[in-house]
PDB file of N, CA and C in Angstrom:
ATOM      1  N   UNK A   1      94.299  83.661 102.042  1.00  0.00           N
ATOM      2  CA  UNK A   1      94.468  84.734 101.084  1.00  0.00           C
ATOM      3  C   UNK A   1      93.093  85.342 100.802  1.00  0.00           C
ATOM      4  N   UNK A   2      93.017  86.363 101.126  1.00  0.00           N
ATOM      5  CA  UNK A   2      91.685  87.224 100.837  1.00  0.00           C
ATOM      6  C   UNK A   2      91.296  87.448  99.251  1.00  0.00           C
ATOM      7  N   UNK A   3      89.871  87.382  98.783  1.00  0.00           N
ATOM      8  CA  UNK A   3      89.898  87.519  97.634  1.00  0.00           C
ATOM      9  C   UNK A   3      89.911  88.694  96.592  1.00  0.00           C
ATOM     10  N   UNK A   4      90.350  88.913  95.162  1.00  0.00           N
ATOM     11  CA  UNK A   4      90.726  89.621  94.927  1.00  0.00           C
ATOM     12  C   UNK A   4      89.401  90.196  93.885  1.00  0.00           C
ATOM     13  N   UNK A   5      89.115  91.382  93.569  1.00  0.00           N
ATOM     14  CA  UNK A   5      88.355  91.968  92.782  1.00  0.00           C
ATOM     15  C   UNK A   5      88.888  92.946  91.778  1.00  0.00           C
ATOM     16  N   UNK A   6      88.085  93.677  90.928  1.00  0.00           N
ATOM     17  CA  UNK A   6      87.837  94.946  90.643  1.00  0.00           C
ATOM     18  C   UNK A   6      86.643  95.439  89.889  1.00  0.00           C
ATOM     19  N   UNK A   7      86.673  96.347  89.702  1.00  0.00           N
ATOM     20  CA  UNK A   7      85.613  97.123  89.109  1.00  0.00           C
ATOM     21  C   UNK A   7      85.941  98.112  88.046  1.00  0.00           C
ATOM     22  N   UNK A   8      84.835  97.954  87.492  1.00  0.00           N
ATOM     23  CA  UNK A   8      84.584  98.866  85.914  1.00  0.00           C
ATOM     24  C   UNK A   8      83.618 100.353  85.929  1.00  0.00           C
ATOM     25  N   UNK A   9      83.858 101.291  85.754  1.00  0.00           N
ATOM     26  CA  UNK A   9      82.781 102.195  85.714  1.00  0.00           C
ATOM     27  C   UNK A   9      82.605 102.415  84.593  1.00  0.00           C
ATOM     28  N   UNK A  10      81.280 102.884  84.423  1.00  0.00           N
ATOM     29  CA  UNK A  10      80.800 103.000  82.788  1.00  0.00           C
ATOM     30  C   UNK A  10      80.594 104.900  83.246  1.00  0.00           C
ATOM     31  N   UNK A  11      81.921 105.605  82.320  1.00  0.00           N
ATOM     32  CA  UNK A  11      81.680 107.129  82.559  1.00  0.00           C
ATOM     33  C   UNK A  11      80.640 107.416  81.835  1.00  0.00           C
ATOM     34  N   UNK A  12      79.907 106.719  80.931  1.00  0.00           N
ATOM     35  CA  UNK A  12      78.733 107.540  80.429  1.00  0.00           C
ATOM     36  C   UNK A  12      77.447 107.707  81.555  1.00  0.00           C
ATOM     37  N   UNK A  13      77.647 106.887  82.346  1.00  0.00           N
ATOM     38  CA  UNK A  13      76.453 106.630  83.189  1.00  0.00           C
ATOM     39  C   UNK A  13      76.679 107.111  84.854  1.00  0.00           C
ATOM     40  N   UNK A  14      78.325 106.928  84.958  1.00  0.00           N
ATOM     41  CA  UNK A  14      78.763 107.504  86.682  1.00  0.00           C
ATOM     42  C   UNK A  14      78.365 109.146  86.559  1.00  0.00           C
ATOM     43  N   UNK A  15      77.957 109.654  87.251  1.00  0.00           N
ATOM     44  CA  UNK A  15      77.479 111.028  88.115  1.00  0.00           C
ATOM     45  C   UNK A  15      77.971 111.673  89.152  1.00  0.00           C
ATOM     46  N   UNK A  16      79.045 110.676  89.779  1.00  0.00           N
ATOM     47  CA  UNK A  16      79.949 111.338  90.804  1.00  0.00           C
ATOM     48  C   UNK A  16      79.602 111.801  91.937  1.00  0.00           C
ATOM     49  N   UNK A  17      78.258 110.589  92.389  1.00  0.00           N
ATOM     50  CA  UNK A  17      77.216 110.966  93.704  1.00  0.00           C
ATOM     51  C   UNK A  17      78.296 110.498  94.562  1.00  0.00           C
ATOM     52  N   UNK A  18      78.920 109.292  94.751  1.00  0.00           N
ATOM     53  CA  UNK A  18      79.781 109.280  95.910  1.00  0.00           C
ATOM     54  C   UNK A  18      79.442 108.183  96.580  1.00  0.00           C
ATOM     55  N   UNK A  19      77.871 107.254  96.169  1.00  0.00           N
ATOM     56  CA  UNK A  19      77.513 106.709  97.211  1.00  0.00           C
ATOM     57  C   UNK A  19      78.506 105.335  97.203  1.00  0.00           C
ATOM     58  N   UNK A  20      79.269 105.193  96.217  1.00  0.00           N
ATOM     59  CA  UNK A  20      80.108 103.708  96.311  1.00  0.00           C
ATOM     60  C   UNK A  20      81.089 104.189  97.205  1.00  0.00           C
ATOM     61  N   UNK A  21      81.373 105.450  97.205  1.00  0.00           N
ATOM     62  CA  UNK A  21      83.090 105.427  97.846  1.00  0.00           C
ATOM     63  C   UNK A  21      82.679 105.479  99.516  1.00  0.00           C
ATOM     64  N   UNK A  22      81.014 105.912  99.926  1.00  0.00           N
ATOM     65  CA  UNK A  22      81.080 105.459 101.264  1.00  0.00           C
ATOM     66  C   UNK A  22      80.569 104.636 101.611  1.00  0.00           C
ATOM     67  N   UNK A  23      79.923 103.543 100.236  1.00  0.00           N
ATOM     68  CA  UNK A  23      79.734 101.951 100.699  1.00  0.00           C
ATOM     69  C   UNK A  23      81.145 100.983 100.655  1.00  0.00           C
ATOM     70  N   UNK A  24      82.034 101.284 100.020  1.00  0.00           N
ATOM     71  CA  UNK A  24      83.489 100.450  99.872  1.00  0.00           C
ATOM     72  C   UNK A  24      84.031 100.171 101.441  1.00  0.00           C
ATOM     73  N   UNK A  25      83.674  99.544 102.036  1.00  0.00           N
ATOM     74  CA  UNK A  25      83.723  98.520 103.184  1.00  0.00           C
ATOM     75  C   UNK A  25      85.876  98.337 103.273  1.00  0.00           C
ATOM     76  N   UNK A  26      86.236  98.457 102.058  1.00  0.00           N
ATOM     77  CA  UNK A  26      87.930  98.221 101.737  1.00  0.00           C
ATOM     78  C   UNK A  26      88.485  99.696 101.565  1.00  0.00           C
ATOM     79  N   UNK A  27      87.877 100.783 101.458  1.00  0.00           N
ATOM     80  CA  UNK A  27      87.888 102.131 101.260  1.00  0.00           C
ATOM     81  C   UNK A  27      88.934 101.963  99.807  1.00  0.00           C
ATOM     82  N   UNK A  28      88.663 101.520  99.280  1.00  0.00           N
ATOM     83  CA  UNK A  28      89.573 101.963  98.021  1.00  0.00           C
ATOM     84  C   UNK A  28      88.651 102.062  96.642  1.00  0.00           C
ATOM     85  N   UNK A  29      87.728 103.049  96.967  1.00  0.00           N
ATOM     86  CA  UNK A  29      87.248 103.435  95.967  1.00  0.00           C
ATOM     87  C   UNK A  29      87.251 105.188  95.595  1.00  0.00           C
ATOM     88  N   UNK A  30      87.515 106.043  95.102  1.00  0.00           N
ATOM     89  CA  UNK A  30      87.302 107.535  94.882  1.00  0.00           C
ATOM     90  C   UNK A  30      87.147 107.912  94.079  1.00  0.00           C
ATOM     91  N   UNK A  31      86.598 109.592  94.251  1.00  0.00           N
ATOM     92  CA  UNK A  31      86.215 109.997  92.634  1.00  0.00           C
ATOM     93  C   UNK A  31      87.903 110.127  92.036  1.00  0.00           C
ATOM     94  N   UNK A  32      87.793 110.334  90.715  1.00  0.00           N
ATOM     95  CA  UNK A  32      88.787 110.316  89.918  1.00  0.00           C
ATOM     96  C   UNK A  32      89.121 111.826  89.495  1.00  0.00           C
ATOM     97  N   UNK A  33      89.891 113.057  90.494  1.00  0.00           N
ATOM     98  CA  UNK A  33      89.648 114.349  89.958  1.00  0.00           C
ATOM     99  C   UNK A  33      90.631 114.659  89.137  1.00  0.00           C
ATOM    100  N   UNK A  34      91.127 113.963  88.594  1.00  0.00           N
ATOM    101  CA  UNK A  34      91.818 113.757  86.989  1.00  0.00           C
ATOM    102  C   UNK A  34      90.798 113.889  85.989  1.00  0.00           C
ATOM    103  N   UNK A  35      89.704 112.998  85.669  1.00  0.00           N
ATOM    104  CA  UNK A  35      89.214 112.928  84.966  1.00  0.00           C
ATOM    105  C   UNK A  35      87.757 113.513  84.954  1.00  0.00           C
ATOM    106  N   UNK A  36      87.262 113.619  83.592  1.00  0.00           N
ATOM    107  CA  UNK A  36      85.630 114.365  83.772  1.00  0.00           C
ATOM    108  C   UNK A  36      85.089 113.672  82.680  1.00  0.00           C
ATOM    109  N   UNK A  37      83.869 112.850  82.790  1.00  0.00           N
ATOM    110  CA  UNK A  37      82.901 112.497  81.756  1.00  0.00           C
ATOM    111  C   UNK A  37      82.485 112.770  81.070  1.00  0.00           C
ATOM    112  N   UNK A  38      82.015 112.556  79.681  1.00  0.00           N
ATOM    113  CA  UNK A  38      81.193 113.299  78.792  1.00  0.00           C
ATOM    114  C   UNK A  38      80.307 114.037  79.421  1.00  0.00           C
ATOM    115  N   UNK A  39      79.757 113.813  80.774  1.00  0.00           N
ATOM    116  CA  UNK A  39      78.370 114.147  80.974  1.00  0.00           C
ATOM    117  C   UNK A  39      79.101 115.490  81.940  1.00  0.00           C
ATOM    118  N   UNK A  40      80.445 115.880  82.283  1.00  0.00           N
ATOM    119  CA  UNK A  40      81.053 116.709  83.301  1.00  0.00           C
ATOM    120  C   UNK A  40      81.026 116.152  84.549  1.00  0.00           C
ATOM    121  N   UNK A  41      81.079 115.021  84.679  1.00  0.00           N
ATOM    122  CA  UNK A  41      81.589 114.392  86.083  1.00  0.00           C
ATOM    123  C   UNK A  41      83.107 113.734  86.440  1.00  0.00           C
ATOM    124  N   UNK A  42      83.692 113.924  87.485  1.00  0.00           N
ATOM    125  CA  UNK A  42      84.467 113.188  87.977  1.00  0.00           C
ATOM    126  C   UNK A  42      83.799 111.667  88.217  1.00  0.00           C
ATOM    127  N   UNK A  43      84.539 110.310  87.852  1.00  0.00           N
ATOM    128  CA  UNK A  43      84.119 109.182  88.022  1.00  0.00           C
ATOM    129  C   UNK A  43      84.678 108.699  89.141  1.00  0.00           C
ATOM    130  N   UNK A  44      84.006 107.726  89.562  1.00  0.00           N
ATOM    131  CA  UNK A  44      84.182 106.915  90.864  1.00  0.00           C
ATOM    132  C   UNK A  44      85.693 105.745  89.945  1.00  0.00           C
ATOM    133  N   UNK A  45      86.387 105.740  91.141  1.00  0.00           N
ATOM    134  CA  UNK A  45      87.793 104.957  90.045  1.00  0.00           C
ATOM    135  C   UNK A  45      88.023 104.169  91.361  1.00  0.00           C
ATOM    136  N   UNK A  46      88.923 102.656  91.019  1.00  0.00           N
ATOM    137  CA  UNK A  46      89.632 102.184  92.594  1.00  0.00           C
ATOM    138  C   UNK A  46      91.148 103.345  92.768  1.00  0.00           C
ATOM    139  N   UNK A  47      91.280 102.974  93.534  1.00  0.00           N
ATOM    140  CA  UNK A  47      92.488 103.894  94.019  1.00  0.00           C
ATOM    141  C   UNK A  47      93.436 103.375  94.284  1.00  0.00           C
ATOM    142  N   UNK A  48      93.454 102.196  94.834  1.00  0.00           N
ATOM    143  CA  UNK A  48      94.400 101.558  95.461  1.00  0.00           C
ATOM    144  C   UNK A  48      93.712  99.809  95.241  1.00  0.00           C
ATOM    145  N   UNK A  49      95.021  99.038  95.635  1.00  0.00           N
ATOM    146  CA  UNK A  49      94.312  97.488  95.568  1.00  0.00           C
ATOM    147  C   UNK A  49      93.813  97.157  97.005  1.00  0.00           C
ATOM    148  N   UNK A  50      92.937  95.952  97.032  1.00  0.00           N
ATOM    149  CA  UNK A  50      92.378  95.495  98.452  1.00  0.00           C
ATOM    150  C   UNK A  50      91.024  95.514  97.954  1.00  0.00           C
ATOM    151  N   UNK A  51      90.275  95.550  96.780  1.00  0.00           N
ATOM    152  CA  UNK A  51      88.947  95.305  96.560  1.00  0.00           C
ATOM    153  C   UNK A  51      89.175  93.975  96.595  1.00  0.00           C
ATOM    154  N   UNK A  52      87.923  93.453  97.335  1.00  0.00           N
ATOM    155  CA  UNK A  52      87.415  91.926  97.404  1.00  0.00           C
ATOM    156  C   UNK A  52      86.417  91.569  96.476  1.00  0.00           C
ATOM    157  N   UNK A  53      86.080  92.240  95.675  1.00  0.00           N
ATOM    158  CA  UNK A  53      84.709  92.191  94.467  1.00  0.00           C
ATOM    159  C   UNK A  53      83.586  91.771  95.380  1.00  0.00           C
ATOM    160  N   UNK A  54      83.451  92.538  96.519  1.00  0.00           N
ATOM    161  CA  UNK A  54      81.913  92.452  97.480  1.00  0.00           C
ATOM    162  C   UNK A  54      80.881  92.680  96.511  1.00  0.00           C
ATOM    163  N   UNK A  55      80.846  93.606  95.898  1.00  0.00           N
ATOM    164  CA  UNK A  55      79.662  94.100  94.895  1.00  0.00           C
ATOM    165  C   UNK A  55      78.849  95.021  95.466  1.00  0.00           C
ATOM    166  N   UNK A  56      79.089  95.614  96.871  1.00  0.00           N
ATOM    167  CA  UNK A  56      78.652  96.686  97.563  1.00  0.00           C
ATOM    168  C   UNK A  56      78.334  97.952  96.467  1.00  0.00           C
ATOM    169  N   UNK A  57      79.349  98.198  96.001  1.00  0.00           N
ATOM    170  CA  UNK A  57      79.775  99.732  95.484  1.00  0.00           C
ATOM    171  C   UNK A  57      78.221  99.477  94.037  1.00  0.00           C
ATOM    172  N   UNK A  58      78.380  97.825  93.512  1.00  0.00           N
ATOM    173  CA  UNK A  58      77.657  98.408  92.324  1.00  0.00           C
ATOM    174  C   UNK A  58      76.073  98.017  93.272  1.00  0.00           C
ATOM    175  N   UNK A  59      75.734  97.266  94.155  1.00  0.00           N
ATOM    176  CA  UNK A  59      74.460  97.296  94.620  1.00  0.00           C
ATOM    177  C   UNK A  59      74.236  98.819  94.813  1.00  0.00           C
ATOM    178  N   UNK A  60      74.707  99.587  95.557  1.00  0.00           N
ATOM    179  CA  UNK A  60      74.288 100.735  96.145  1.00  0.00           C
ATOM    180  C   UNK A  60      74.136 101.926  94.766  1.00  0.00           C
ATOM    181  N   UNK A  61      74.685 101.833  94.129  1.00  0.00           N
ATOM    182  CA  UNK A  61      74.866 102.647  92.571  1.00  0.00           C
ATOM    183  C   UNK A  61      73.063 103.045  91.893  1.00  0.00           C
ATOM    184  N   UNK A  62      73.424 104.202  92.047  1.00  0.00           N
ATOM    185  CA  UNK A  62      72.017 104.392  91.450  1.00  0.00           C
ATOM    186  C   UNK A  62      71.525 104.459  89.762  1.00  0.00           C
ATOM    187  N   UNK A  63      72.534 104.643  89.183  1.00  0.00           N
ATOM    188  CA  UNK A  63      72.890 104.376  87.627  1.00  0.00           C
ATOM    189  C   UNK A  63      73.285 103.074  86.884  1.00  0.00           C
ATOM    190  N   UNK A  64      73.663 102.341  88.566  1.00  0.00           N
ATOM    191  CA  UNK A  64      73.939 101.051  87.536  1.00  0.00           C
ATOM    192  C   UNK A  64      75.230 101.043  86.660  1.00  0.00           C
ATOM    193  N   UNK A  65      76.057 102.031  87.096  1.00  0.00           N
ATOM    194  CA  UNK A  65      77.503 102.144  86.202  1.00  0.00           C
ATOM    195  C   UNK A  65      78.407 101.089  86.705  1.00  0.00           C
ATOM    196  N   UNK A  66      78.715 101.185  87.828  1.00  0.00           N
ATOM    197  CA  UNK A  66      79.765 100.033  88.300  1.00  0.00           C
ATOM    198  C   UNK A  66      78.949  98.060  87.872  1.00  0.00           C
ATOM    199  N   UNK A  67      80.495  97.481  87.312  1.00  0.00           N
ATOM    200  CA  UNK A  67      80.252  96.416  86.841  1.00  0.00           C
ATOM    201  C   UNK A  67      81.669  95.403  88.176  1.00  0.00           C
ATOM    202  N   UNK A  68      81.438  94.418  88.737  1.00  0.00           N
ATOM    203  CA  UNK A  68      82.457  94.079  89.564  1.00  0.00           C
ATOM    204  C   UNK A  68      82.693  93.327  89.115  1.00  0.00           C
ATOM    205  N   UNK A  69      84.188  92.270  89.346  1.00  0.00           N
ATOM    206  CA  UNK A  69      84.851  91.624  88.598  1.00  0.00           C
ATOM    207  C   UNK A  69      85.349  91.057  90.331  1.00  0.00           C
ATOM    208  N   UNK A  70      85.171  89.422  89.973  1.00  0.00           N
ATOM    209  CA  UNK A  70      85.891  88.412  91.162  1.00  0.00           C
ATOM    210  C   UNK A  70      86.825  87.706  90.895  1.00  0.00           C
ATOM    211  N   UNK A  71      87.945  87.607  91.354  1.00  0.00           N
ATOM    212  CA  UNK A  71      88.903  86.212  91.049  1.00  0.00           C
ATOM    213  C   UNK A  71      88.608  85.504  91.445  1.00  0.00           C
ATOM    214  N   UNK A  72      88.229  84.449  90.611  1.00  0.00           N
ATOM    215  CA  UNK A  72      87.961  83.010  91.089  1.00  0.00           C
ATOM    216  C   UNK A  72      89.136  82.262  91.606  1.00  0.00           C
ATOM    217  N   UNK A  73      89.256  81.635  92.744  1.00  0.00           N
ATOM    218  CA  UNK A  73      90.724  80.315  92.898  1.00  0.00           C
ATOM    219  C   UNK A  73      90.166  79.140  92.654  1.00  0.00           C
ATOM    220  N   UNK A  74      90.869  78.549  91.751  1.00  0.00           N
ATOM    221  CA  UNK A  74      90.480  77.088  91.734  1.00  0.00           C
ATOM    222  C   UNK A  74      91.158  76.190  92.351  1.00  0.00           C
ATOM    223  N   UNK A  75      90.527  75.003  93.492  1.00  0.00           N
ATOM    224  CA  UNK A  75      91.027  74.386  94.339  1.00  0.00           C
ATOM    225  C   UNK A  75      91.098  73.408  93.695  1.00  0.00           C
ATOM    226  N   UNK A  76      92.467  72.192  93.556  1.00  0.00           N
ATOM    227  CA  UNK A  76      92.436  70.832  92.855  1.00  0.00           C
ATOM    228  C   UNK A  76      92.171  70.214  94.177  1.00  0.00           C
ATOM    229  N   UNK A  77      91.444  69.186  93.600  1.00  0.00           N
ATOM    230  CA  UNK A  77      91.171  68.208  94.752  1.00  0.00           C
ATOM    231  C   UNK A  77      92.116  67.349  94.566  1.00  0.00           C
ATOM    232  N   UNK A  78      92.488  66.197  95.655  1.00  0.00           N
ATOM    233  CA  UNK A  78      93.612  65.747  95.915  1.00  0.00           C
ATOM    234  C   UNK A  78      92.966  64.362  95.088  1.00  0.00           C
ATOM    235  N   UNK A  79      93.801  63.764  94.401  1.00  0.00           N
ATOM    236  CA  UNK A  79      93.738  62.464  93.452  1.00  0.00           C
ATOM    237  C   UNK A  79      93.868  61.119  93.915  1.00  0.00           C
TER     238      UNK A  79
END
């Protein structure tokens, strides 16, 4: 089972450069042209599921807006 993620954008700080949606390795990241920021941007949003919480999208971020989120699985060991 592949692992599962997501991500947070902080619209005060996204700018709607784009560079996460062509680092997203899972392509399910896009701007959001629903919505516009205080600042007049469309935000970077997931789109669809299949994020693995790589952390690509917030390394590459030049604002530092994206925050990623991992599911942890916890394995029991056998008793």
């Amino acid at each position: 089972m592949p692992p599962k993620g997501r991500i947070e954008v902080n619209e005060l700080l996204c700018k709607g450069c784009e560079l996460c949606v062509g680092a997203c390795p899972q392509k399910v990241i896009a701007l959001d042209m629903d919505r516009i920021t205080p600042k007049g941007y469309h935000p970077a949003s997931l789109i669809s599921d299949g994020c693995t919480g790589c952390g690509i999208c917030a390394v590459v971020c030049p604002e530092a807006a994206i925050t990623v989120f991992r599911e942890t699985i916890k394995v029991r060991a056998n008793q």
